[in-house]
PDB file of N, CA and C in Angstrom:
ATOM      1  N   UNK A   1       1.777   2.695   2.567  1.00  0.00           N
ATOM      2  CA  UNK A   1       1.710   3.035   1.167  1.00  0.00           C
ATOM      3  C   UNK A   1       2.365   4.388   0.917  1.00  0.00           C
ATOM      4  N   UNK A   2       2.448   5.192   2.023  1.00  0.00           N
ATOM      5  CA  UNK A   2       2.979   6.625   1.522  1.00  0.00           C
ATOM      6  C   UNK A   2       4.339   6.264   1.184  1.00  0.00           C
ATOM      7  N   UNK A   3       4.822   5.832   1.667  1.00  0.00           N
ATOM      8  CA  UNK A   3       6.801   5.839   1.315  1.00  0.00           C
ATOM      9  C   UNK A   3       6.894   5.657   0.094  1.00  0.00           C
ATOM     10  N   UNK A   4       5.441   4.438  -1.007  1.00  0.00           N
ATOM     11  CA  UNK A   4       5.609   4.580  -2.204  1.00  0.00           C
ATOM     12  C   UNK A   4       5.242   5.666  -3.190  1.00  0.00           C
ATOM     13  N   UNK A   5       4.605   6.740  -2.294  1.00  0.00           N
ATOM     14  CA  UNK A   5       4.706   7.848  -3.225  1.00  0.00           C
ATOM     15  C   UNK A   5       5.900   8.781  -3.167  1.00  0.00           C
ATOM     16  N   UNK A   6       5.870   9.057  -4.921  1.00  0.00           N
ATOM     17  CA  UNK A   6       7.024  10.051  -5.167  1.00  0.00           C
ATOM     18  C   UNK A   6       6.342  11.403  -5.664  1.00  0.00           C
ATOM     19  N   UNK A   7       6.624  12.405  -4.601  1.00  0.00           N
ATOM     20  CA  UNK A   7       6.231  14.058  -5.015  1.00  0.00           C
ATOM     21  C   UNK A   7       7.254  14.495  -5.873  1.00  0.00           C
ATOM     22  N   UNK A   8       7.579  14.122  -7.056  1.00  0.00           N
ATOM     23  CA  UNK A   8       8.810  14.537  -7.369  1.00  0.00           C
ATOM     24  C   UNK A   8       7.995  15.811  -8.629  1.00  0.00           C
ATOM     25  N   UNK A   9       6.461  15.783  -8.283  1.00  0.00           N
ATOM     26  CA  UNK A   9       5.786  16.434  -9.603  1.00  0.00           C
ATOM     27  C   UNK A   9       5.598  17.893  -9.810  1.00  0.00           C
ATOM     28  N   UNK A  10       6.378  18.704  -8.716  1.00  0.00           N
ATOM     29  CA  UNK A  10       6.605  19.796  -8.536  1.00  0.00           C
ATOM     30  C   UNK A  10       6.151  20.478  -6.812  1.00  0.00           C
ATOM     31  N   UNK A  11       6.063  19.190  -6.340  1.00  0.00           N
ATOM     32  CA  UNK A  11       5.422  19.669  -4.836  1.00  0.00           C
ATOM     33  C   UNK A  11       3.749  19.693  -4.431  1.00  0.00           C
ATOM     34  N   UNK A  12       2.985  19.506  -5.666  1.00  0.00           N
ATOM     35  CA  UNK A  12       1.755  19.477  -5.531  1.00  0.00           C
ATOM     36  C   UNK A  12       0.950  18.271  -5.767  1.00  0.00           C
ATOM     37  N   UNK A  13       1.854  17.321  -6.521  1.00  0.00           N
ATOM     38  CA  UNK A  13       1.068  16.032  -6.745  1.00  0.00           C
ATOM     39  C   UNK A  13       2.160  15.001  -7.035  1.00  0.00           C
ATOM     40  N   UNK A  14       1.596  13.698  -7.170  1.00  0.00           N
ATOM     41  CA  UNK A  14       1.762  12.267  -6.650  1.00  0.00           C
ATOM     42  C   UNK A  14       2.172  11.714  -7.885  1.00  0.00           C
ATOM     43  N   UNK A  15       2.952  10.723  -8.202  1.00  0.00           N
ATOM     44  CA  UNK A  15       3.366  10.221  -9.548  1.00  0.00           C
ATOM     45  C   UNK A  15       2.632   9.239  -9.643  1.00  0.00           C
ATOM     46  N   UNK A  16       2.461   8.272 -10.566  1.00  0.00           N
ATOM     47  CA  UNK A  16       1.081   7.717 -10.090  1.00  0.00           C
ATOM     48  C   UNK A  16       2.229   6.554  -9.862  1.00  0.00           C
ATOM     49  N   UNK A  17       1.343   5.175  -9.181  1.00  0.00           N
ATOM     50  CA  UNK A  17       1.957   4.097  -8.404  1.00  0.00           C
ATOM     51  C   UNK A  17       1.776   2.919  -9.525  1.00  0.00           C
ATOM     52  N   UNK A  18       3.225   2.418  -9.927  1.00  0.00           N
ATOM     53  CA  UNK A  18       3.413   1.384 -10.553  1.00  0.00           C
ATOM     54  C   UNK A  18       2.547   0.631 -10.048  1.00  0.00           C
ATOM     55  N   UNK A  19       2.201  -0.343 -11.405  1.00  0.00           N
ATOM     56  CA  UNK A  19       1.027  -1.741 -11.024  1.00  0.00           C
ATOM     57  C   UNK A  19       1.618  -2.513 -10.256  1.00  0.00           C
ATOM     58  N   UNK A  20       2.665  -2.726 -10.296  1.00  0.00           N
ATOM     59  CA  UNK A  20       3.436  -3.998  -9.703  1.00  0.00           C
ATOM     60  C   UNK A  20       3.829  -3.423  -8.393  1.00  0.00           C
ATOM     61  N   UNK A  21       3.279  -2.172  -7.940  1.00  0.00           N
ATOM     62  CA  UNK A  21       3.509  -2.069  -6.356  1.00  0.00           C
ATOM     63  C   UNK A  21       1.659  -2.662  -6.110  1.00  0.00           C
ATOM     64  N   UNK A  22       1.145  -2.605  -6.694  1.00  0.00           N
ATOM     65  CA  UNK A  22      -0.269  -3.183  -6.322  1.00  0.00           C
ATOM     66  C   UNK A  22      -0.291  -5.005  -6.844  1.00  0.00           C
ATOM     67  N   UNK A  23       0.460  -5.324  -6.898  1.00  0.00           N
ATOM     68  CA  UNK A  23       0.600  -7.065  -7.682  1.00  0.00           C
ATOM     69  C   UNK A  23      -0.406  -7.412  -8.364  1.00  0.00           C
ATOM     70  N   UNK A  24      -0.392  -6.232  -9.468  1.00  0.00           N
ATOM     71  CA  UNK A  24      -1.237  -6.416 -10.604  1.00  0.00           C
ATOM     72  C   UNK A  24      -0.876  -7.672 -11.682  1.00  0.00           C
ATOM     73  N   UNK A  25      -1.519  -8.261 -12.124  1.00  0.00           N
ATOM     74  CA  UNK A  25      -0.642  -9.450 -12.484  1.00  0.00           C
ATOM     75  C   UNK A  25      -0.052  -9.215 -13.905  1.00  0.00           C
ATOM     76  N   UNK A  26       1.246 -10.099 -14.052  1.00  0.00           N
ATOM     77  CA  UNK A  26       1.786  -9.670 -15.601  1.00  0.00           C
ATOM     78  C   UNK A  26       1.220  -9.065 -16.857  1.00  0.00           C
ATOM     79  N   UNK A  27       0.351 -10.237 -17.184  1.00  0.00           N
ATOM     80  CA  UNK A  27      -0.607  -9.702 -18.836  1.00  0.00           C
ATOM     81  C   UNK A  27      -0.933  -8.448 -18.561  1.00  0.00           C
ATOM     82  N   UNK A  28      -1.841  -7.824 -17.213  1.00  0.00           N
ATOM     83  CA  UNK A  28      -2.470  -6.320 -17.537  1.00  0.00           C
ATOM     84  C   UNK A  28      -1.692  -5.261 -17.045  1.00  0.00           C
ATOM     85  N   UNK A  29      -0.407  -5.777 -15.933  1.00  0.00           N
ATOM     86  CA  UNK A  29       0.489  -4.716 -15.505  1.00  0.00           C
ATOM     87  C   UNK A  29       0.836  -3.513 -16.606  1.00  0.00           C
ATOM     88  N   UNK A  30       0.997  -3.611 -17.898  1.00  0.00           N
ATOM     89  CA  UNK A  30       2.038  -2.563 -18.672  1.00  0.00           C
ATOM     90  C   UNK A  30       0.244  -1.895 -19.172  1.00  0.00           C
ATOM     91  N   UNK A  31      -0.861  -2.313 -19.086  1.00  0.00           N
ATOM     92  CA  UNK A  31      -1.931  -1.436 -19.548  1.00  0.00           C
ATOM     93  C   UNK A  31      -2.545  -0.863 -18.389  1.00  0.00           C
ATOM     94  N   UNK A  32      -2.455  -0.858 -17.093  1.00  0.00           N
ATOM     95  CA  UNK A  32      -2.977  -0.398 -15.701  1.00  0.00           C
ATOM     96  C   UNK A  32      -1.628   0.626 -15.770  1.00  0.00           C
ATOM     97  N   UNK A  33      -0.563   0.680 -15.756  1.00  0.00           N
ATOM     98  CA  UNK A  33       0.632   2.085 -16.182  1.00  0.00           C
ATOM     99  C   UNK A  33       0.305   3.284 -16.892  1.00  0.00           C
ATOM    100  N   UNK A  34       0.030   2.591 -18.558  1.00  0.00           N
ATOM    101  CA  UNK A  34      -0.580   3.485 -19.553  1.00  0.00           C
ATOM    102  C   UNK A  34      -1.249   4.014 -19.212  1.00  0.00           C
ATOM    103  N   UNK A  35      -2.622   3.772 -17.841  1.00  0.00           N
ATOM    104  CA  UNK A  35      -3.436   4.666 -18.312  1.00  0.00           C
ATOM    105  C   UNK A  35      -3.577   5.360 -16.564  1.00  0.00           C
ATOM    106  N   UNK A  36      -2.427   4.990 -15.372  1.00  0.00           N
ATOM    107  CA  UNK A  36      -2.485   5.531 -14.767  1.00  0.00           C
ATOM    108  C   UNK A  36      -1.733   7.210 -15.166  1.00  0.00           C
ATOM    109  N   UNK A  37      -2.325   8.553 -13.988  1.00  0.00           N
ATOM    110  CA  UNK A  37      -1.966   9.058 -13.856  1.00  0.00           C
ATOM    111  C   UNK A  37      -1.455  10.037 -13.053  1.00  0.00           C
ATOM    112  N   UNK A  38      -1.106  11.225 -13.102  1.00  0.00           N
ATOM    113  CA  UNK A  38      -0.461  12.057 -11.447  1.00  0.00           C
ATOM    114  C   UNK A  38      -1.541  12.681 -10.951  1.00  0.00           C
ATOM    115  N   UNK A  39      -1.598  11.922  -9.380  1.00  0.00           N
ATOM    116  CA  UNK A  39      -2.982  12.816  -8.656  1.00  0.00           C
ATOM    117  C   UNK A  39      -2.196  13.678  -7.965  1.00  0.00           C
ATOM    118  N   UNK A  40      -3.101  14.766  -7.469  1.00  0.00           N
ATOM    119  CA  UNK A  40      -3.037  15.987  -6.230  1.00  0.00           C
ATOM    120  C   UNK A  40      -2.204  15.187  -5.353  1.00  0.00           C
ATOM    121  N   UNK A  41      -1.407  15.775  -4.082  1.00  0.00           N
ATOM    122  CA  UNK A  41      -1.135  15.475  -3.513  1.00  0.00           C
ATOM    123  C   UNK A  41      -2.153  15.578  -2.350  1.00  0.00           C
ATOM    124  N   UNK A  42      -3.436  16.631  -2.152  1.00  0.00           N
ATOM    125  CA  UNK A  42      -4.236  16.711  -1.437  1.00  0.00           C
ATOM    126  C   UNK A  42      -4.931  15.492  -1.460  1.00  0.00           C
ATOM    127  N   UNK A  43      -5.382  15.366  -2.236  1.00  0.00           N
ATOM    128  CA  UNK A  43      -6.061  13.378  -2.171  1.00  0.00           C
ATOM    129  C   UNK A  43      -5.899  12.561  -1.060  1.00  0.00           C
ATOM    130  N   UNK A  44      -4.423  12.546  -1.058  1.00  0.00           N
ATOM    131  CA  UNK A  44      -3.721  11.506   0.311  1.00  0.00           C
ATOM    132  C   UNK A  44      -3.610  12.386   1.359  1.00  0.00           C
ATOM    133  N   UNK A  45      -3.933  13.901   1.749  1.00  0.00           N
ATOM    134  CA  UNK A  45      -3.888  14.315   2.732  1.00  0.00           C
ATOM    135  C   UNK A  45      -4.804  14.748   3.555  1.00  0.00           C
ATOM    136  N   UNK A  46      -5.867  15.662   2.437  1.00  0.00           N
ATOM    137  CA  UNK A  46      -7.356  15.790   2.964  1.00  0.00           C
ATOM    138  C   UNK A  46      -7.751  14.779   4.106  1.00  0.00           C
ATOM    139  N   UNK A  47      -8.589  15.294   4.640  1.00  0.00           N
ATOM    140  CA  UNK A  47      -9.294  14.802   5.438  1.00  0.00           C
ATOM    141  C   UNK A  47     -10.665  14.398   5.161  1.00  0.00           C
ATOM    142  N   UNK A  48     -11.217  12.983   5.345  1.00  0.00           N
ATOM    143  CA  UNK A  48     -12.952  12.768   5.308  1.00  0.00           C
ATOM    144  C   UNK A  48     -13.321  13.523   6.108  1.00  0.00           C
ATOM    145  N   UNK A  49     -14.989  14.161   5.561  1.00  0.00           N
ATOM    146  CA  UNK A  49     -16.005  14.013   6.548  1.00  0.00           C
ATOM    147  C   UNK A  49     -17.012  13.337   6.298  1.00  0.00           C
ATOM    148  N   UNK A  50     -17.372  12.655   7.387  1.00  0.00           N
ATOM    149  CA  UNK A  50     -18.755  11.711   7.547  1.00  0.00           C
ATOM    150  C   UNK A  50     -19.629  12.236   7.606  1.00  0.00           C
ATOM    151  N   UNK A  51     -20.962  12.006   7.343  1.00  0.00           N
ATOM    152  CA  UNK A  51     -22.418  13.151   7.146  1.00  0.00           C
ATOM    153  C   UNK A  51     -22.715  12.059   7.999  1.00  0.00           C
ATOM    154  N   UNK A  52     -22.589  10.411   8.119  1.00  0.00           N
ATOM    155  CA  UNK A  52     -23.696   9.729   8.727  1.00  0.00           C
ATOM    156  C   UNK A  52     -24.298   9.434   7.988  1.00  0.00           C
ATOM    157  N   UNK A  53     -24.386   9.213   6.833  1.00  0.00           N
ATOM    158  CA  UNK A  53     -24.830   8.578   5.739  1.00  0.00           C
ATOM    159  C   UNK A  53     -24.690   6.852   5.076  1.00  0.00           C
ATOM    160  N   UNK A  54     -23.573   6.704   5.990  1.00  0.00           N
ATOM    161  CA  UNK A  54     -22.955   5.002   5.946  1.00  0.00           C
ATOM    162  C   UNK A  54     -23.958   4.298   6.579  1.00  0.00           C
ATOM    163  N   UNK A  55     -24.208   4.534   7.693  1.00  0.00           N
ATOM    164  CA  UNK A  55     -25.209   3.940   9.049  1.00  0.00           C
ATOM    165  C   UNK A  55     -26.057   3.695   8.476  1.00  0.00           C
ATOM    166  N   UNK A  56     -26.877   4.323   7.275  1.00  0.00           N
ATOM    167  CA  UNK A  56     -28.268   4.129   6.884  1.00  0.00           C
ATOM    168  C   UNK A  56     -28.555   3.120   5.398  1.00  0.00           C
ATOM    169  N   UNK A  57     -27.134   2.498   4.747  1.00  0.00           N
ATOM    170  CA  UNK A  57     -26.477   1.854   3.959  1.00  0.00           C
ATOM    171  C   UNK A  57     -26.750   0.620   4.794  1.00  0.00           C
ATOM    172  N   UNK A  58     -27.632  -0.460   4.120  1.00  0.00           N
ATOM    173  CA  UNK A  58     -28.138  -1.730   5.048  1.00  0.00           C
ATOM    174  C   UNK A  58     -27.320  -2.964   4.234  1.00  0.00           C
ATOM    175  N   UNK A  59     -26.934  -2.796   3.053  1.00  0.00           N
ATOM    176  CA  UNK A  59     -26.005  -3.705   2.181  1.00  0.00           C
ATOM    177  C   UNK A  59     -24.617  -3.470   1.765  1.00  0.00           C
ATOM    178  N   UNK A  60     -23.552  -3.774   2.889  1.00  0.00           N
ATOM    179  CA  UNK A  60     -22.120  -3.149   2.361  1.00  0.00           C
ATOM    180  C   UNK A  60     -22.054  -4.713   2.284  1.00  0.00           C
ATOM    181  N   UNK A  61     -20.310  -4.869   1.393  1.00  0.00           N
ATOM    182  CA  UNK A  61     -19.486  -5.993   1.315  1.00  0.00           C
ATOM    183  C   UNK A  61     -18.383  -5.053   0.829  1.00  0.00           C
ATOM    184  N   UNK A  62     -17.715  -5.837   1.715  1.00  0.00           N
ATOM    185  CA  UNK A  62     -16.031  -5.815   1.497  1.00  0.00           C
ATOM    186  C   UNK A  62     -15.234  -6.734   0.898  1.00  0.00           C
ATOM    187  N   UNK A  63     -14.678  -6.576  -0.038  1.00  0.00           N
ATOM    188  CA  UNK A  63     -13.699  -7.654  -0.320  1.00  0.00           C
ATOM    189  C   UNK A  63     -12.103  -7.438  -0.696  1.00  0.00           C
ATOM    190  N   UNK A  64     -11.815  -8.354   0.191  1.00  0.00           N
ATOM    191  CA  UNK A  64     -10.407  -8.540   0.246  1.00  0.00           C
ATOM    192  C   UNK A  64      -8.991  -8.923  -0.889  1.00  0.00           C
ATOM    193  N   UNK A  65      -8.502  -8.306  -1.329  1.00  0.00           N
ATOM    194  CA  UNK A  65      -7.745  -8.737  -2.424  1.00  0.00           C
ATOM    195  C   UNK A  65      -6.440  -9.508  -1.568  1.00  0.00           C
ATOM    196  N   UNK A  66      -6.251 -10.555  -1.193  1.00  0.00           N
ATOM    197  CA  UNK A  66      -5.288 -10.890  -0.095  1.00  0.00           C
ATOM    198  C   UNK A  66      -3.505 -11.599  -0.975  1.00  0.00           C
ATOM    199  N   UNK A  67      -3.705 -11.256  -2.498  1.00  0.00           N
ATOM    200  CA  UNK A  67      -2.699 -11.138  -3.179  1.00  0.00           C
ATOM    201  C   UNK A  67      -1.701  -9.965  -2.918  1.00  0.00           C
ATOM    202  N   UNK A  68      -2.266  -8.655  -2.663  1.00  0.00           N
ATOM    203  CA  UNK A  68      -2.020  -7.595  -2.252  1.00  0.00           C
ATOM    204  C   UNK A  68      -1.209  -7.846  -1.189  1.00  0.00           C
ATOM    205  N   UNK A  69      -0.079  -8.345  -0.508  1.00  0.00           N
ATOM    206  CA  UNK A  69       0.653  -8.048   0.839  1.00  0.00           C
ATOM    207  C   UNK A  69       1.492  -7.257   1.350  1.00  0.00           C
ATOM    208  N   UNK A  70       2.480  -7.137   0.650  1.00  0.00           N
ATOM    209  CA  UNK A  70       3.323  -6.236   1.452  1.00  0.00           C
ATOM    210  C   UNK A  70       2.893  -4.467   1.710  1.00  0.00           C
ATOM    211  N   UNK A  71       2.489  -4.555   2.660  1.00  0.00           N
ATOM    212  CA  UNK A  71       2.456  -2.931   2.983  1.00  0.00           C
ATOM    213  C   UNK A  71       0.474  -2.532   2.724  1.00  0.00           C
ATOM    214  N   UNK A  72       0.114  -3.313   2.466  1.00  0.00           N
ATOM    215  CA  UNK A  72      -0.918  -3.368   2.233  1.00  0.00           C
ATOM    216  C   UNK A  72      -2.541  -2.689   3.739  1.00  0.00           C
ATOM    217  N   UNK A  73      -2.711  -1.943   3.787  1.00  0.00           N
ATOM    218  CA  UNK A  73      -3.777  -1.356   4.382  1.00  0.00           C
ATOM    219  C   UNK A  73      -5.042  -1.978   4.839  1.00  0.00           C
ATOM    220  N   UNK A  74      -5.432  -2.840   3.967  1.00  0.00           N
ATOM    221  CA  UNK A  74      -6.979  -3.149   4.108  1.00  0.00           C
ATOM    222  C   UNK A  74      -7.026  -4.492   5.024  1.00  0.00           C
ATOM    223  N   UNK A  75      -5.902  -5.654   5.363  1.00  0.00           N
ATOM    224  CA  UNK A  75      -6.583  -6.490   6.417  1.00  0.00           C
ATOM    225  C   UNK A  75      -7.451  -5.632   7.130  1.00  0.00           C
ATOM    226  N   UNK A  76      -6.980  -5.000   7.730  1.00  0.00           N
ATOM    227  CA  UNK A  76      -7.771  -4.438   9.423  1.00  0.00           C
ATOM    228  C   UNK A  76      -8.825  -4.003   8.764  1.00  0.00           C
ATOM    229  N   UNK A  77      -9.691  -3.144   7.691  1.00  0.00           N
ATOM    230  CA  UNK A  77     -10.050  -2.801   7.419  1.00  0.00           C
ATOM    231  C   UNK A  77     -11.349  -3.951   7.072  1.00  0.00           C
ATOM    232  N   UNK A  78     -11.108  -4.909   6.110  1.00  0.00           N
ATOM    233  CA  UNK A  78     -11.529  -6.183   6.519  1.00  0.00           C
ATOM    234  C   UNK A  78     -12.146  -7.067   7.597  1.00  0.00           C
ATOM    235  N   UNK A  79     -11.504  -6.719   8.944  1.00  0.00           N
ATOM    236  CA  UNK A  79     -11.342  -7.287   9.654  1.00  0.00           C
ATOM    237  C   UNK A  79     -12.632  -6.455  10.870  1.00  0.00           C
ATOM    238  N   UNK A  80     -12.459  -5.285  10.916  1.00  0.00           N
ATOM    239  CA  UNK A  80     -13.510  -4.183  11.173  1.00  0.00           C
ATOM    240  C   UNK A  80     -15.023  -4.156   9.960  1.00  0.00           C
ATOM    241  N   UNK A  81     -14.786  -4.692   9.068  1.00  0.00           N
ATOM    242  CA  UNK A  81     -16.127  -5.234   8.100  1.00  0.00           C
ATOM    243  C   UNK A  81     -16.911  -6.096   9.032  1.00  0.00           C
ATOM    244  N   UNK A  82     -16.032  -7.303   8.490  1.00  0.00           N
ATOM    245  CA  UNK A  82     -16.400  -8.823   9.257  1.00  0.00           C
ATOM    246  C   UNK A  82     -17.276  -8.335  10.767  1.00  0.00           C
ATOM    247  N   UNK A  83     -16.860  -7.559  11.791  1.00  0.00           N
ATOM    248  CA  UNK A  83     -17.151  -7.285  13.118  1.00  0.00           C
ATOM    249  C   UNK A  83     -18.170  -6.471  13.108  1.00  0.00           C
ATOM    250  N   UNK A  84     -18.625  -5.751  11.804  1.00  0.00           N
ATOM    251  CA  UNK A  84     -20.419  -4.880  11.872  1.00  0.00           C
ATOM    252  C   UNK A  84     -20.974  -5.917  11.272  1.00  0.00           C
ATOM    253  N   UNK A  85     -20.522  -7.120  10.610  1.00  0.00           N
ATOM    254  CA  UNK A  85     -21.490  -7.858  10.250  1.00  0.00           C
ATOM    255  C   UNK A  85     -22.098  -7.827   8.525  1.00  0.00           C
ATOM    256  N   UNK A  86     -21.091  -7.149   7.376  1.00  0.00           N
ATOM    257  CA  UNK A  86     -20.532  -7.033   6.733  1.00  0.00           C
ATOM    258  C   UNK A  86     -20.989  -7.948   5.831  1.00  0.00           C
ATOM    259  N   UNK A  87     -20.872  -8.301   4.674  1.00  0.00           N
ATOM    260  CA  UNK A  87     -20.663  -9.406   3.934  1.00  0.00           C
ATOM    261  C   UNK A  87     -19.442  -9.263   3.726  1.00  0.00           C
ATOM    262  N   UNK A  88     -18.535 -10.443   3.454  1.00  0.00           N
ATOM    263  CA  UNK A  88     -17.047 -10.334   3.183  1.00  0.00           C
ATOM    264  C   UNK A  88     -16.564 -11.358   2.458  1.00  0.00           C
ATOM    265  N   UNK A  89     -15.487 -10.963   1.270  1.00  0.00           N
ATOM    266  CA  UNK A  89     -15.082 -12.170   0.396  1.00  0.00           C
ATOM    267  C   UNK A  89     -13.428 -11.904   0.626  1.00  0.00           C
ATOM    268  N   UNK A  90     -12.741 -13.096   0.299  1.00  0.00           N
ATOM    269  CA  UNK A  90     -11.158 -12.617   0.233  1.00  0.00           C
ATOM    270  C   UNK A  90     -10.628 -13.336  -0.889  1.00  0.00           C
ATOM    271  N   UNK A  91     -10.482 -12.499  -1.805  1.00  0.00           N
ATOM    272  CA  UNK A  91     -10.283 -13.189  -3.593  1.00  0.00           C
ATOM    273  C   UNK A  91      -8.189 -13.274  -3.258  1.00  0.00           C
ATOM    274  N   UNK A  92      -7.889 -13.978  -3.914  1.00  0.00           N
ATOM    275  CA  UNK A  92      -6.360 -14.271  -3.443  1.00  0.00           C
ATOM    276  C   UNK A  92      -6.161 -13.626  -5.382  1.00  0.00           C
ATOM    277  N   UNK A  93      -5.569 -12.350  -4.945  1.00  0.00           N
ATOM    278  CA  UNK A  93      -5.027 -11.664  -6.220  1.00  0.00           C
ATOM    279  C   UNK A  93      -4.261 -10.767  -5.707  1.00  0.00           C
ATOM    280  N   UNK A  94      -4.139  -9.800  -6.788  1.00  0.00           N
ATOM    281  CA  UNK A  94      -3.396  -8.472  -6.716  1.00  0.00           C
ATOM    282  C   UNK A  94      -4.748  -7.684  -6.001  1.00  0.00           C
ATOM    283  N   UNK A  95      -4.239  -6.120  -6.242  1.00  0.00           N
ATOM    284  CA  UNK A  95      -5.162  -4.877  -5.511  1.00  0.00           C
ATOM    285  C   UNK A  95      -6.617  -4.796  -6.323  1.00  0.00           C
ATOM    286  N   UNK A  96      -6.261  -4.688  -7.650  1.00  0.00           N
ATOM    287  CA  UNK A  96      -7.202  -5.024  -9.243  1.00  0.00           C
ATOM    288  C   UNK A  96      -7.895  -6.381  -9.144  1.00  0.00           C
ATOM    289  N   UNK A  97      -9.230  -6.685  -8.282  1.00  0.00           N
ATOM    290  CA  UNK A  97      -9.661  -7.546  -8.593  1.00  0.00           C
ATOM    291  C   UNK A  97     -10.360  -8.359  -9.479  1.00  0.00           C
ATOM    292  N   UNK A  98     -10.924  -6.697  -9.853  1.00  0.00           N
ATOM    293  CA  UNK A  98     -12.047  -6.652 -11.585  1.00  0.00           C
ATOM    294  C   UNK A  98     -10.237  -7.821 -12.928  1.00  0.00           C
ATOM    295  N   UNK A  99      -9.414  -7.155 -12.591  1.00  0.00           N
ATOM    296  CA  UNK A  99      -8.674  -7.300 -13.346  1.00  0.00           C
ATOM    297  C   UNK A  99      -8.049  -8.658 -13.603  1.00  0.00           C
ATOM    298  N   UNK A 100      -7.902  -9.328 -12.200  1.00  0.00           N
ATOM    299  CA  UNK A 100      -7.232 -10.712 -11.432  1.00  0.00           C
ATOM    300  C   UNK A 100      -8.330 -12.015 -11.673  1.00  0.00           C
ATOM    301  N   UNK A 101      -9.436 -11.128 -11.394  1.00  0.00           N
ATOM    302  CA  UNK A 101     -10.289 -12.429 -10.961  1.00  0.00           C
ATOM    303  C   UNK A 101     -11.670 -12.493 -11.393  1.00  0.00           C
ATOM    304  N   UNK A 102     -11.885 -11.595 -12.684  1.00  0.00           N
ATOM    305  CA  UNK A 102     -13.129 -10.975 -12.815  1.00  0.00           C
ATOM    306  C   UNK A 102     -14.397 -11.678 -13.085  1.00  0.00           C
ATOM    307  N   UNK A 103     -14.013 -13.097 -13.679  1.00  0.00           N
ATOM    308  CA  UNK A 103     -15.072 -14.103 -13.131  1.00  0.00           C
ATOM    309  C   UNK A 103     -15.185 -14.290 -11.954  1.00  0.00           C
ATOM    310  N   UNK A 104     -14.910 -14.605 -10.588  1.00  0.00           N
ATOM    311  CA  UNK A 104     -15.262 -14.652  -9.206  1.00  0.00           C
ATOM    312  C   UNK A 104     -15.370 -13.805  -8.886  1.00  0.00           C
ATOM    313  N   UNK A 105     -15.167 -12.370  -9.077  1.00  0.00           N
ATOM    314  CA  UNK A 105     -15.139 -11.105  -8.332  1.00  0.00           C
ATOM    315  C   UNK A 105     -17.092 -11.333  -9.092  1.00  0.00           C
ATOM    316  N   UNK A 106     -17.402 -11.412 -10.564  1.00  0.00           N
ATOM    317  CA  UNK A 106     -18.852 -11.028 -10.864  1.00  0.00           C
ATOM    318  C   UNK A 106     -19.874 -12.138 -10.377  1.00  0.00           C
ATOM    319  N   UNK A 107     -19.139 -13.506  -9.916  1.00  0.00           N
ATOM    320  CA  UNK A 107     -20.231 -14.569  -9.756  1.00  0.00           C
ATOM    321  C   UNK A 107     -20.867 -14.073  -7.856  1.00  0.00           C
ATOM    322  N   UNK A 108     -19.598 -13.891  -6.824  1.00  0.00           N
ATOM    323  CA  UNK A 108     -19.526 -12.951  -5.944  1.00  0.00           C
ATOM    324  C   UNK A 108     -20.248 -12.046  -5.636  1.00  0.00           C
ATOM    325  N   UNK A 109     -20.223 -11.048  -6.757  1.00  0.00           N
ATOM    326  CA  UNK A 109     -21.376  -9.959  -6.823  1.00  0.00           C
ATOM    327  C   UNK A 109     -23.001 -10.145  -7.054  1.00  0.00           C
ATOM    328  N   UNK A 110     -22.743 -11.115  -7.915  1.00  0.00           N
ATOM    329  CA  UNK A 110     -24.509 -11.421  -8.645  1.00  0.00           C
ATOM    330  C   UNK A 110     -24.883 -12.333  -7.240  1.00  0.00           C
ATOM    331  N   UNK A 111     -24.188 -12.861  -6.128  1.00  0.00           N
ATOM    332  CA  UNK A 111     -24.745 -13.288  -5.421  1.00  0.00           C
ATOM    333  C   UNK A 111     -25.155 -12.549  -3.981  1.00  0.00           C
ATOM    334  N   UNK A 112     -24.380 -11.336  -4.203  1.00  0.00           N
ATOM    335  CA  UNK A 112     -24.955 -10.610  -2.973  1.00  0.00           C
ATOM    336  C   UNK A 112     -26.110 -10.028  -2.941  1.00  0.00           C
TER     337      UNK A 112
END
């Protein structure tokens, strides 16, 4: 995903990332633009820290937007869910699932 950012915002921050690099789908692509905007460039560089606070989190789910492909981050990520034992869904959309699929993304939810 980094190659699709452009620092062109004076050296300190990120332009924000066209919808259609996330395969946002047509109808909401030109309103996910409008209202993106330029983050820090620290965002994508910072570093996490973990407190250990995840471990004690007894209900995660992951879900997969598997519309999302090229260049895309989260299989493995997914895939490392599935293997702690995870709940896991894989909605076939863009990155925007609320946006793609938002009846199955909420029937999904109300069932976890």
């Amino acid at each position: 995903m980094r190659e699709q950012a452009n620092t062109s915002g004076g050296g300190w921050r990120v332009d924000p990332i066209p919808a259609e690099v996330f395969a946002v789908n047509s109808r909401d692509a030109a309103w996910v633009n409008a209202q993106c905007t330029p983050q820090p460039i620290a965002c994508f560089e910072q570093r996490i820290h973990f407190t250990g606070g995840l471990g004690r989190i007894q209900d995660v789910t992951h879900i997969l937007a598997t519309g999302f492909r090229d260049g895309s981050p989260f299989p493995p990520c997914h895939e490392r869910a599935k293997k702690k034992g995870w709940k896991t869904a894989a909605i076939d959309c863009g990155h925007d699932v609320m946006l793609d699929r938002p009846e199955e993304l909420a029937a999904f939810l109300a069932r976890c």
